[in-house]
Protein backbone atom coordinates (compact mmCIF):
# COMPACT_ATOMS: atom_id res chain seq x y z
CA UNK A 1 0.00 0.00 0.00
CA UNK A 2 1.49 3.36 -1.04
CA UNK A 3 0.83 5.97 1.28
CA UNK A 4 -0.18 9.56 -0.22
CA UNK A 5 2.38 11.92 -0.08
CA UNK A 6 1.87 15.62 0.42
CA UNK A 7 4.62 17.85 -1.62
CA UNK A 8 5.17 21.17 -1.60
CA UNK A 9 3.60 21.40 -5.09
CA UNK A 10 0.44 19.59 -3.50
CA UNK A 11 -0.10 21.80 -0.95
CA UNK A 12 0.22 24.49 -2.88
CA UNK A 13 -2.75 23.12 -5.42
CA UNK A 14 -4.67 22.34 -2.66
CA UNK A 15 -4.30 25.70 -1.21
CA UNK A 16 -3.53 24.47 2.45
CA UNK A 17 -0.78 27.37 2.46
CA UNK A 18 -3.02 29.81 4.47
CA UNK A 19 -3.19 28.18 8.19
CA UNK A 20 -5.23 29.88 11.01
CA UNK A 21 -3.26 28.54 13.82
CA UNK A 22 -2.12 30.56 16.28
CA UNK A 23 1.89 32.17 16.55
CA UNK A 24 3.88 29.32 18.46
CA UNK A 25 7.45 29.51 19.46
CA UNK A 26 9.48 27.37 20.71
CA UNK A 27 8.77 26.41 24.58
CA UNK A 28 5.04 26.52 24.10
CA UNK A 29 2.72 23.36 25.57
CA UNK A 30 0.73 22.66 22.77
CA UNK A 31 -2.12 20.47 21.78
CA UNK A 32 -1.40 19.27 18.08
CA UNK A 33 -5.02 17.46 16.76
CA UNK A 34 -3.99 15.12 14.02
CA UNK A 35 -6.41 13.39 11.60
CA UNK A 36 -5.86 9.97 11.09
CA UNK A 37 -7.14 7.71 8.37
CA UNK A 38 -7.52 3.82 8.78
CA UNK A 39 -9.34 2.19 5.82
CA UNK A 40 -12.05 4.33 5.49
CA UNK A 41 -12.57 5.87 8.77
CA UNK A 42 -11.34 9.08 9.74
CA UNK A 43 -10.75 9.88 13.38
CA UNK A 44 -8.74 12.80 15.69
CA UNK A 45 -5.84 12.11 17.77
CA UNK A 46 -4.20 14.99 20.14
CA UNK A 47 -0.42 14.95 20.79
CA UNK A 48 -0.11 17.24 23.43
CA UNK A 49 3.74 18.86 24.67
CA UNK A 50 6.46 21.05 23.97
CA UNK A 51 7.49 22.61 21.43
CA UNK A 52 11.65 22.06 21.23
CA UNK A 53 12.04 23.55 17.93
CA UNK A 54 10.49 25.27 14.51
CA UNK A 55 12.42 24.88 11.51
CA UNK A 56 10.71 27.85 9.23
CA UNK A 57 11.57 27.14 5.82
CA UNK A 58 8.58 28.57 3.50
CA UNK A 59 5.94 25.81 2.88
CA UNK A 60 8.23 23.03 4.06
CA UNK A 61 7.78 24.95 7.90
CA UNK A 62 7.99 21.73 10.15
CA UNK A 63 8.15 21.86 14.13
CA UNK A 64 9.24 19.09 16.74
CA UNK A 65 6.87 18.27 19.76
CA UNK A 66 8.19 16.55 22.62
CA UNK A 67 6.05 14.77 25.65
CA UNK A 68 7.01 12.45 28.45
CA UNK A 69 5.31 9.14 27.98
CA UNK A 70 4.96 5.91 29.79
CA UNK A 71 7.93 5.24 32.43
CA UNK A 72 9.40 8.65 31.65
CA UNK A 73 10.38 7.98 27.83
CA UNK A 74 10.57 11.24 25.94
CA UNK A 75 8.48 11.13 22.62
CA UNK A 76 8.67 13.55 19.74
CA UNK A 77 7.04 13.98 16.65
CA UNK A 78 7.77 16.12 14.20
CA UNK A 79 4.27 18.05 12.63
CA UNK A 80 4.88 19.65 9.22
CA UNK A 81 3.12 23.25 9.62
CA UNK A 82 1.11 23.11 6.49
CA UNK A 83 -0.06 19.87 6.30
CA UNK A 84 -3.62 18.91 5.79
CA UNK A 85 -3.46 16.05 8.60
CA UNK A 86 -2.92 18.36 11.52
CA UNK A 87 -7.06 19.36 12.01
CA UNK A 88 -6.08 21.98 15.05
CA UNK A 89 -3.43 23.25 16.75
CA UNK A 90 -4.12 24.45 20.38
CA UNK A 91 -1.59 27.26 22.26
CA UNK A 92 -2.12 25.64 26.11
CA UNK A 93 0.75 27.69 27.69
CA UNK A 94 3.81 30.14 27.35
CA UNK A 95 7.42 28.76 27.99
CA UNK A 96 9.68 31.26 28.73
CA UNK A 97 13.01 30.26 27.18
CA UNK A 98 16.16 31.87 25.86
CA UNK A 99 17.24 29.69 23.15
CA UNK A 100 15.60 28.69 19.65
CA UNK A 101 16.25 25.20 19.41
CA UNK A 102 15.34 22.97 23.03
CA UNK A 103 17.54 20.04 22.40
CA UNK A 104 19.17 20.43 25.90
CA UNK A 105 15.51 18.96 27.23
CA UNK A 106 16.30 15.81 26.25
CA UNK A 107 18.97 15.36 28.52
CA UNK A 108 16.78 16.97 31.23
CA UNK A 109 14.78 14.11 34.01
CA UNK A 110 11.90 14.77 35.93
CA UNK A 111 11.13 18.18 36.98
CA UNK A 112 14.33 19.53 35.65
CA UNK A 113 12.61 18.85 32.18
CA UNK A 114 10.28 21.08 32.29
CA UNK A 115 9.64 24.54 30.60
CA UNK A 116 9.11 27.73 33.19
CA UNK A 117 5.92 29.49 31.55
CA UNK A 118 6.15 32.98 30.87
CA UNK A 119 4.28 35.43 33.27
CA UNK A 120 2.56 38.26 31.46
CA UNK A 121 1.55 41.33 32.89
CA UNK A 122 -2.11 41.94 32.13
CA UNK A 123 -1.66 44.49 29.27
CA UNK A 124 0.62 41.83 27.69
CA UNK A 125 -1.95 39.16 28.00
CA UNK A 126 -4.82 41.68 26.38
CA UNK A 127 -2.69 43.21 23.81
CA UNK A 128 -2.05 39.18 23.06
CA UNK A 129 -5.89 38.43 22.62
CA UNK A 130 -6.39 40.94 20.42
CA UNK A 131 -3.83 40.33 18.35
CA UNK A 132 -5.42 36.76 18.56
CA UNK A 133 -8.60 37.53 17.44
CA UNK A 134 -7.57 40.09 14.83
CA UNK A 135 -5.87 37.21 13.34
CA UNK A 136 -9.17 35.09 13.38
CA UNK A 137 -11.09 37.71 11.70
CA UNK A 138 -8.91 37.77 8.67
């Protein structure tokens, strides 16, 4: 079975290239809600962590999500940003990091690991929603 492949050419022609997600960086928790297709049923999956890194590279944009999972094994997927598979992609939190690319978390266990969320004051956090919903509207 050959599985369909989504080019940048194909994405283009589909016209997937205009995404109404929100502005991630990297640090963020987020909820990434996948569709999956077995046979011919469709279903959702969420993959929810941190972002550790966004590669920005035109229509070929990817970004790397890590989680713990079961018996503290670090998972990450990597989500291509203009993809027709990812349904919804969910901003749950702020990280408030210094660097661009999070590969130092890996090396990280237990609550060294995680990602300090960023504290805004609450002009920040308005000025954010607004911007949020501005973007919505368009």
């Amino acid at each position: 079975m050959k599985a369909n492949k989504y080019t940048k050419e194909t994405i283009l022609r589909i016209g997937i290239h205009d995404r109404k997600f929100p502005e991630i960086r990297p640090g963020d928790r987020v909820v990434v809600v996948q569709r999956i297709v077995e046979g011919d049923k469709e279903r959702q999956q969420k993959f929810e962590g941190d972002i550790i890194r966004i590669r920005r590279h035109g229509i070929a944009t990817n970004f790397t999500v890590r989680r713990m999972g079961a018996g503290s094994i670090g998972i990450e997927r990597v989500f291509p940003y203009y993809s027709p598979m990812i349904a919804d992609l969910i901003v749950l939190r702020r990280g408030d990091v210094r660097r661009a690319k999070l590969y130092y978390v890996r090396d990280r266990v237990g609550k060294a690991s995680r990602i300090s969320e960023m504290v805004l004051t609450a002009e920040e956090r308005q000025a954010e929603d607004k911007k949020a919903t501005q973007a919505v509207a368009q």
